[in-house]
N, C-alpha and C. Protein backbone atom coordinates (compact mmCIF):
# COMPACT_ATOMS: atom_id res chain seq x y z
N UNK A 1 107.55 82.73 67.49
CA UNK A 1 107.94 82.53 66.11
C UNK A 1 107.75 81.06 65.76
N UNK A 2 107.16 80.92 64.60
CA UNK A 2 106.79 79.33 64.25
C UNK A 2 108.46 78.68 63.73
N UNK A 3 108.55 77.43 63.50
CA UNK A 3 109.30 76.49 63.44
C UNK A 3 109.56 76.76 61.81
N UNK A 4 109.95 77.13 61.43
CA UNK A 4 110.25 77.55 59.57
C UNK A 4 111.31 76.45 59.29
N UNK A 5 111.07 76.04 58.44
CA UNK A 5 112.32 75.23 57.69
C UNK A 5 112.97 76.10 56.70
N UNK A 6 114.65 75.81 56.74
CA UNK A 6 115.46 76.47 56.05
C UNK A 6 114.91 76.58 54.39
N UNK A 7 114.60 78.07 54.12
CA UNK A 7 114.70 78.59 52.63
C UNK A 7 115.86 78.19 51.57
N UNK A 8 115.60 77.26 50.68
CA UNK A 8 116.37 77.85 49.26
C UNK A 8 116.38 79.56 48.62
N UNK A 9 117.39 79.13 47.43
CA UNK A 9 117.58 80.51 47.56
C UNK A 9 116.69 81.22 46.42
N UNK A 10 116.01 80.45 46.02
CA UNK A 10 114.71 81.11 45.05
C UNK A 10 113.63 80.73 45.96
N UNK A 11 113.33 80.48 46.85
CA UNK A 11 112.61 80.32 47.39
C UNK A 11 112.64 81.02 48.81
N UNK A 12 113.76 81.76 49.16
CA UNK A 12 114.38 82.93 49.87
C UNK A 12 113.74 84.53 48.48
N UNK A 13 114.42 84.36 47.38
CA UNK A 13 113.48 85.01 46.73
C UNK A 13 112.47 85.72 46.17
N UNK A 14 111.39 84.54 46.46
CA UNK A 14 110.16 84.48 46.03
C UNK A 14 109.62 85.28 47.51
N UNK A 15 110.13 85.04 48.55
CA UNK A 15 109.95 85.46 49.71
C UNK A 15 109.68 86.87 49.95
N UNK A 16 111.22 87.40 49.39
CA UNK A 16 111.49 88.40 49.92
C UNK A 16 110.42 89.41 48.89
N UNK A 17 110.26 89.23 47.56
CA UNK A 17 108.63 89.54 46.69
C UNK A 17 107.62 89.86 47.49
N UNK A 18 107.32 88.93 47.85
CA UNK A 18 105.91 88.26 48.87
C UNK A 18 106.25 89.26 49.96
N UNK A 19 107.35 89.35 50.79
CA UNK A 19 107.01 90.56 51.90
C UNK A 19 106.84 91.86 51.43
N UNK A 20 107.44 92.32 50.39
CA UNK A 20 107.52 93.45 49.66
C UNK A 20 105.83 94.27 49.59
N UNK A 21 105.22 92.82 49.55
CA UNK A 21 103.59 93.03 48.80
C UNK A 21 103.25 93.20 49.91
N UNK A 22 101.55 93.99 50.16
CA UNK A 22 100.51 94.05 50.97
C UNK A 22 99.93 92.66 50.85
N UNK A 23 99.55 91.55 52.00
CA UNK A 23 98.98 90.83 51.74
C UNK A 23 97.78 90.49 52.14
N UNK A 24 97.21 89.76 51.34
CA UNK A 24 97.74 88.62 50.62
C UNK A 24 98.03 88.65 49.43
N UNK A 25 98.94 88.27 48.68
CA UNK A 25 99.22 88.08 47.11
C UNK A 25 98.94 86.53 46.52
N UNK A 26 98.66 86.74 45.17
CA UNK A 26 98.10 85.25 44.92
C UNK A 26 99.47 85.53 43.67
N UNK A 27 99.44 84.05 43.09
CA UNK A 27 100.46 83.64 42.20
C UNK A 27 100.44 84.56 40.76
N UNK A 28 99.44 85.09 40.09
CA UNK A 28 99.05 85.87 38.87
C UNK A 28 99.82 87.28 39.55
N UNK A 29 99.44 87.71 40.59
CA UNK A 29 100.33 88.82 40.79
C UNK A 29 101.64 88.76 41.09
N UNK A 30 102.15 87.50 41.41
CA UNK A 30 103.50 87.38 41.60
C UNK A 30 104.22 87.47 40.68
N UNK A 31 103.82 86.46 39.68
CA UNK A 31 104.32 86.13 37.93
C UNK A 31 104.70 87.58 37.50
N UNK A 32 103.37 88.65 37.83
CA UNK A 32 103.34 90.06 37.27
C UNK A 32 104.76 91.12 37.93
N UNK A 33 104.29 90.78 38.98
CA UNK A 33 106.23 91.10 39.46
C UNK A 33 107.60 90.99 39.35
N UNK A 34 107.54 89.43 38.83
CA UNK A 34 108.74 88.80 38.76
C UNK A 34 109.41 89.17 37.44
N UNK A 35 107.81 89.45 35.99
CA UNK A 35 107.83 89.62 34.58
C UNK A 35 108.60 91.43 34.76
N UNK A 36 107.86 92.52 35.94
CA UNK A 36 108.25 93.71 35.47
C UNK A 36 110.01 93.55 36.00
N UNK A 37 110.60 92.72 36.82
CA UNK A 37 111.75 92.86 37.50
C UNK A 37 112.79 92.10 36.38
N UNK A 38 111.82 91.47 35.46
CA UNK A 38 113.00 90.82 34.33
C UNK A 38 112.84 89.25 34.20
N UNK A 39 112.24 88.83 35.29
CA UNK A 39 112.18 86.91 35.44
C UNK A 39 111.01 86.77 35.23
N UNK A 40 110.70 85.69 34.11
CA UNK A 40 110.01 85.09 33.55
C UNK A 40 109.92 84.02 33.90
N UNK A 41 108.91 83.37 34.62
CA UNK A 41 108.50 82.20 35.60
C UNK A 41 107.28 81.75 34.95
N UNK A 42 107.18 80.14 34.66
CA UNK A 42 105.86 79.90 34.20
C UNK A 42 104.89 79.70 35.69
N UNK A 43 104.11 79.64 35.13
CA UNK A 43 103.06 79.44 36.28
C UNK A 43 103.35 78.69 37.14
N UNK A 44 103.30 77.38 36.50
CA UNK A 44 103.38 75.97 37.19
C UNK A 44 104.80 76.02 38.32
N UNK A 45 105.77 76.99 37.87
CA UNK A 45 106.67 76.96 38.23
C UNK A 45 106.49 77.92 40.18
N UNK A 46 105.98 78.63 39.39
CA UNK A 46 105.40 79.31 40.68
C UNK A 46 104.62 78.68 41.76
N UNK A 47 103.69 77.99 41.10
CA UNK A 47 102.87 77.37 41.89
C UNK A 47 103.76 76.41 43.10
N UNK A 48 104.61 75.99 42.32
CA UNK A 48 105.25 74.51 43.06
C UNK A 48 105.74 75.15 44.15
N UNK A 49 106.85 76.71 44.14
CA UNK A 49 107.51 76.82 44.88
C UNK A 49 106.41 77.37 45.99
N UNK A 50 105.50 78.01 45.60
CA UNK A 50 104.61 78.24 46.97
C UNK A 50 103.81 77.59 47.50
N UNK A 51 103.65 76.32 46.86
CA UNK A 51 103.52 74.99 47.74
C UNK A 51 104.65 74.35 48.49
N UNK A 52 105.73 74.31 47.98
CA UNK A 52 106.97 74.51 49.17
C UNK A 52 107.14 75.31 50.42
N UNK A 53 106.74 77.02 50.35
CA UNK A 53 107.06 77.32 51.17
C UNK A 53 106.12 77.39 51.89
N UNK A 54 104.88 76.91 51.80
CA UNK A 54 103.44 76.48 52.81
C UNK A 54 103.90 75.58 53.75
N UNK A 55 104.39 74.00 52.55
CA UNK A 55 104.91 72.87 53.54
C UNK A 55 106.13 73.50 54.22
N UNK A 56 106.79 74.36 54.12
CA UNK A 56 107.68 74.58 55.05
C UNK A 56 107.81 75.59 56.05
N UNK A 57 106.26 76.40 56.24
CA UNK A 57 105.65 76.91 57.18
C UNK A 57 106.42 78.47 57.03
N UNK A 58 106.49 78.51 56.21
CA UNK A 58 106.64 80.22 55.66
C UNK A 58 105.33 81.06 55.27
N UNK A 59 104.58 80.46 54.30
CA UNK A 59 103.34 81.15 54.23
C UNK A 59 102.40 80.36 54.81
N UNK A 60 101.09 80.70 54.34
CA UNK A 60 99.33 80.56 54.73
C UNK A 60 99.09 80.47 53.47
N UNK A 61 98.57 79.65 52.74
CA UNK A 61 97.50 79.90 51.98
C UNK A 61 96.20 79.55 52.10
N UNK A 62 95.32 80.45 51.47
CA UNK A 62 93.86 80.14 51.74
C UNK A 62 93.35 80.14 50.50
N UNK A 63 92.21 79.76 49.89
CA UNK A 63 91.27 78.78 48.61
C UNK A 63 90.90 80.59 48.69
N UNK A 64 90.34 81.22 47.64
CA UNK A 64 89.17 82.20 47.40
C UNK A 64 88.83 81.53 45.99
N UNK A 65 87.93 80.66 46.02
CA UNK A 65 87.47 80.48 44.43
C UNK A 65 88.32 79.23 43.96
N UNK A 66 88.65 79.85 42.96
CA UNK A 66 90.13 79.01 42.43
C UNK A 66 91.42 79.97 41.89
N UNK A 67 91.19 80.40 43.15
CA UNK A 67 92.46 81.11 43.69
C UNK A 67 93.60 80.82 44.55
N UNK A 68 94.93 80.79 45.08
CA UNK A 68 95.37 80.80 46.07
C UNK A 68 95.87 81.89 46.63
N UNK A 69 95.47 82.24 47.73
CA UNK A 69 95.97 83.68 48.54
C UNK A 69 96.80 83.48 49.34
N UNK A 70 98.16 84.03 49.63
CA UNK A 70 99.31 83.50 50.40
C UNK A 70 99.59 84.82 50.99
N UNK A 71 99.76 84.18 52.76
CA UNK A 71 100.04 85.00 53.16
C UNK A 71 101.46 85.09 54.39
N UNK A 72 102.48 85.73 54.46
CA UNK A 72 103.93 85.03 55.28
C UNK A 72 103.37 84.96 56.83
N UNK A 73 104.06 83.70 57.22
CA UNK A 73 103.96 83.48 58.34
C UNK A 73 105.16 83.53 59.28
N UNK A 74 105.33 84.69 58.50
CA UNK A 74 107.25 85.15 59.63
C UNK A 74 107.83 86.56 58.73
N UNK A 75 108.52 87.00 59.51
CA UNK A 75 108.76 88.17 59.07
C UNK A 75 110.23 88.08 58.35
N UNK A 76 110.60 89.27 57.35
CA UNK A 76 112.40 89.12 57.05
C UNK A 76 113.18 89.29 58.15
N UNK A 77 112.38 90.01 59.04
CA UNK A 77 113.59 90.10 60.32
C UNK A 77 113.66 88.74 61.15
N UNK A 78 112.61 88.03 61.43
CA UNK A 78 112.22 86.87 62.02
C UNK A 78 113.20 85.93 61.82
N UNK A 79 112.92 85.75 60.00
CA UNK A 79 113.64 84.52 59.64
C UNK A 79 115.32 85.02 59.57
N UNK A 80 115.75 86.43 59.24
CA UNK A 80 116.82 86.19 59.42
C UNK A 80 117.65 85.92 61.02
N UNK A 81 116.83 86.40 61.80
CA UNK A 81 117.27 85.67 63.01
C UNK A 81 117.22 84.55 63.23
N UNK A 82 116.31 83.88 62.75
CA UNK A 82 116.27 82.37 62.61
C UNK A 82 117.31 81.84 61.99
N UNK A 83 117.51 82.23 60.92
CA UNK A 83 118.75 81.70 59.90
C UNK A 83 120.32 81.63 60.95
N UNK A 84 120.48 82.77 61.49
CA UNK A 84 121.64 83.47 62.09
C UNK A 84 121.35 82.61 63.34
N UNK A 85 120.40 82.44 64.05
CA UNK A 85 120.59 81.45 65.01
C UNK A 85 121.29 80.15 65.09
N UNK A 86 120.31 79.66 63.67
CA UNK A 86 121.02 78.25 63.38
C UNK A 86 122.24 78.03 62.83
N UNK A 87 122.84 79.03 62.31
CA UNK A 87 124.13 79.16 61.98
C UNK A 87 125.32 79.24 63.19
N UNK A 88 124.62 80.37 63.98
CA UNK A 88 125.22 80.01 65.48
C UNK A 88 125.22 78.85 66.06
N UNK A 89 124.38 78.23 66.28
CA UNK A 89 123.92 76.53 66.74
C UNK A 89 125.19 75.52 66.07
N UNK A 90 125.23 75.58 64.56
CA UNK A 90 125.32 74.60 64.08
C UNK A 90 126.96 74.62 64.13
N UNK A 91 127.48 76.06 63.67
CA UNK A 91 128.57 76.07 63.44
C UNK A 91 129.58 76.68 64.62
N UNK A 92 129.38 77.19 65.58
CA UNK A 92 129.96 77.73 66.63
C UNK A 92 129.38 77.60 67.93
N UNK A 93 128.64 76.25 68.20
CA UNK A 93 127.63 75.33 69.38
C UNK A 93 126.96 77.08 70.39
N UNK A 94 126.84 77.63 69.68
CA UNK A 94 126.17 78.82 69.96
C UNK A 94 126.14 79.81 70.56
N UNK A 95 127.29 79.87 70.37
CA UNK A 95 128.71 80.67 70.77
C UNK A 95 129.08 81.64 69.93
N UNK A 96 128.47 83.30 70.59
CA UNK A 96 128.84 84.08 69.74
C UNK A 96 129.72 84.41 69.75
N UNK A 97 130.70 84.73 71.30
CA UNK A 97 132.54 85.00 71.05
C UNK A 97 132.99 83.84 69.94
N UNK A 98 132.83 82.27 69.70
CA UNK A 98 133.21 81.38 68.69
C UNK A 98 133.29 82.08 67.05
N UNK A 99 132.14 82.81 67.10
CA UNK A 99 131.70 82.97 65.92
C UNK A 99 132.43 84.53 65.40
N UNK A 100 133.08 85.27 66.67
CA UNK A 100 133.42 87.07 66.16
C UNK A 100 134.95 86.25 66.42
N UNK A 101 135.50 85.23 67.03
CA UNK A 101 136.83 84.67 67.02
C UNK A 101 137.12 84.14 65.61
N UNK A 102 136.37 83.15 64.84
CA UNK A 102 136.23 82.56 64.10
C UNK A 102 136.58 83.88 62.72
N UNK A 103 135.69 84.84 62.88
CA UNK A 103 135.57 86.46 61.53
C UNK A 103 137.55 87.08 62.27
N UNK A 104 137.29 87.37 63.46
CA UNK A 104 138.48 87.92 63.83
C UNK A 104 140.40 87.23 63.14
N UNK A 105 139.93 85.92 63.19
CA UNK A 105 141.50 85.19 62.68
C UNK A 105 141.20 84.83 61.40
N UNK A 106 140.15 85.14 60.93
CA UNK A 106 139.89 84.94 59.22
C UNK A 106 140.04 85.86 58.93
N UNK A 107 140.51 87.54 59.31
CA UNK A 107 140.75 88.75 58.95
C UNK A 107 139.91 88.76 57.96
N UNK A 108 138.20 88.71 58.62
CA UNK A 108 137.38 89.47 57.83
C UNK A 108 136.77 90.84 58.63
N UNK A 109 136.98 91.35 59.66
CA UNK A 109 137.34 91.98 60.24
C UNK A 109 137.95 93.35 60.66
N UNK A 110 137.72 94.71 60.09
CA UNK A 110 138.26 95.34 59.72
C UNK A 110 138.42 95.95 61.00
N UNK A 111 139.29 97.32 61.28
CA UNK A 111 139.68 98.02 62.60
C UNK A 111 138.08 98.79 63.10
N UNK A 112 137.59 99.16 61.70
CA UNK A 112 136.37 99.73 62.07
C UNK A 112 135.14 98.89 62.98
N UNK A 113 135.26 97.93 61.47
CA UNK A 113 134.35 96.54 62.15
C UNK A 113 134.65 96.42 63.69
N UNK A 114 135.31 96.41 64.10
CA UNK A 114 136.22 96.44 65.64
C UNK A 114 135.40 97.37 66.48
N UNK A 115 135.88 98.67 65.89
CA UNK A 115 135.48 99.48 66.94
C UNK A 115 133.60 99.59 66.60
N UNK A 116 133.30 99.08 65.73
CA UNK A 116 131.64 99.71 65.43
C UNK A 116 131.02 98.38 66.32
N UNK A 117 131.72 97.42 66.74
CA UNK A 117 131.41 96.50 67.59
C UNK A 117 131.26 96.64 68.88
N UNK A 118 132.42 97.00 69.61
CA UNK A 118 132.97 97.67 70.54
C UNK A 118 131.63 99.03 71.20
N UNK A 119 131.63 99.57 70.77
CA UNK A 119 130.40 100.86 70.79
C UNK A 119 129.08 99.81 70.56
N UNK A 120 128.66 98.75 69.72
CA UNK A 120 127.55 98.30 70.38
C UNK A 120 127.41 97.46 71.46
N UNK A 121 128.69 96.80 71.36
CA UNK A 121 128.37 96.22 72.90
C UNK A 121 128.51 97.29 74.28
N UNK A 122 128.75 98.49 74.10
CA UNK A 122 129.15 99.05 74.80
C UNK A 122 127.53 99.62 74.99
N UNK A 123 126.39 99.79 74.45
CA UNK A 123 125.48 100.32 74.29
C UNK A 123 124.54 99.49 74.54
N UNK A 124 124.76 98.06 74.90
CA UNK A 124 124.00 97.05 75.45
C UNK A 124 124.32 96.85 76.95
């Protein structure tokens, strides 16, 4: 898995679009997506953020013409393990008992949550 830098959250977004699609998708079809889902994005606006998520090693783009064709260079499952890693890392030195201790005395936690836990670790 490549080195991804952390997504914003329109730019988490724009992402999750982009996997949705067969690729490659270029920016004119994105706009066309974003217009049938209700968001109205100017171009330019588009453009910038998928020059962001190039420099931040999420997509590929490649020239066809004067076109840009973008294509992801990580998957939604990828990066959310990525995300969830570094969250582990950062906030519980990577420590997942830290992190089900941490949900457990914040009673976010329910009896179910418990036992639907319980049965997967039990299944590992």
């Amino acid at each position: 898995m490549n080195q991804i830098q952390k997504l914003s959250d329109t730019e988490m977004e724009l992402m999750e679009v982009i996997w949705e699609c067969e690729p490659p998708v270029t920016s004119t079809e994105l706009l066309h997506m974003f217009s049938q889902r209700g968001k109205v994005w100017k171009a330019q606006t588009i453009s910038t953020f998928l020059s962001r998520l190039v420099d931040k090693g999420a997509l590929i783009a490649t020239r066809h013409g004067r076109t840009n064709k973008y294509v992801p260079c990580i998957s939604p499952k990828d990066y959310k393990l990525l995300e969830a890693q570094q969250v582990l890392d950062d906030l519980y030195q990577g420590s997942v008992k830290n992190l089900i201790s941490a949900l457990y005395d914040g009673d976010k936690l329910s009896d179910q949550d418990i036992a639907e836990l319980r049965q997967w670790f039990s299944e590992k």
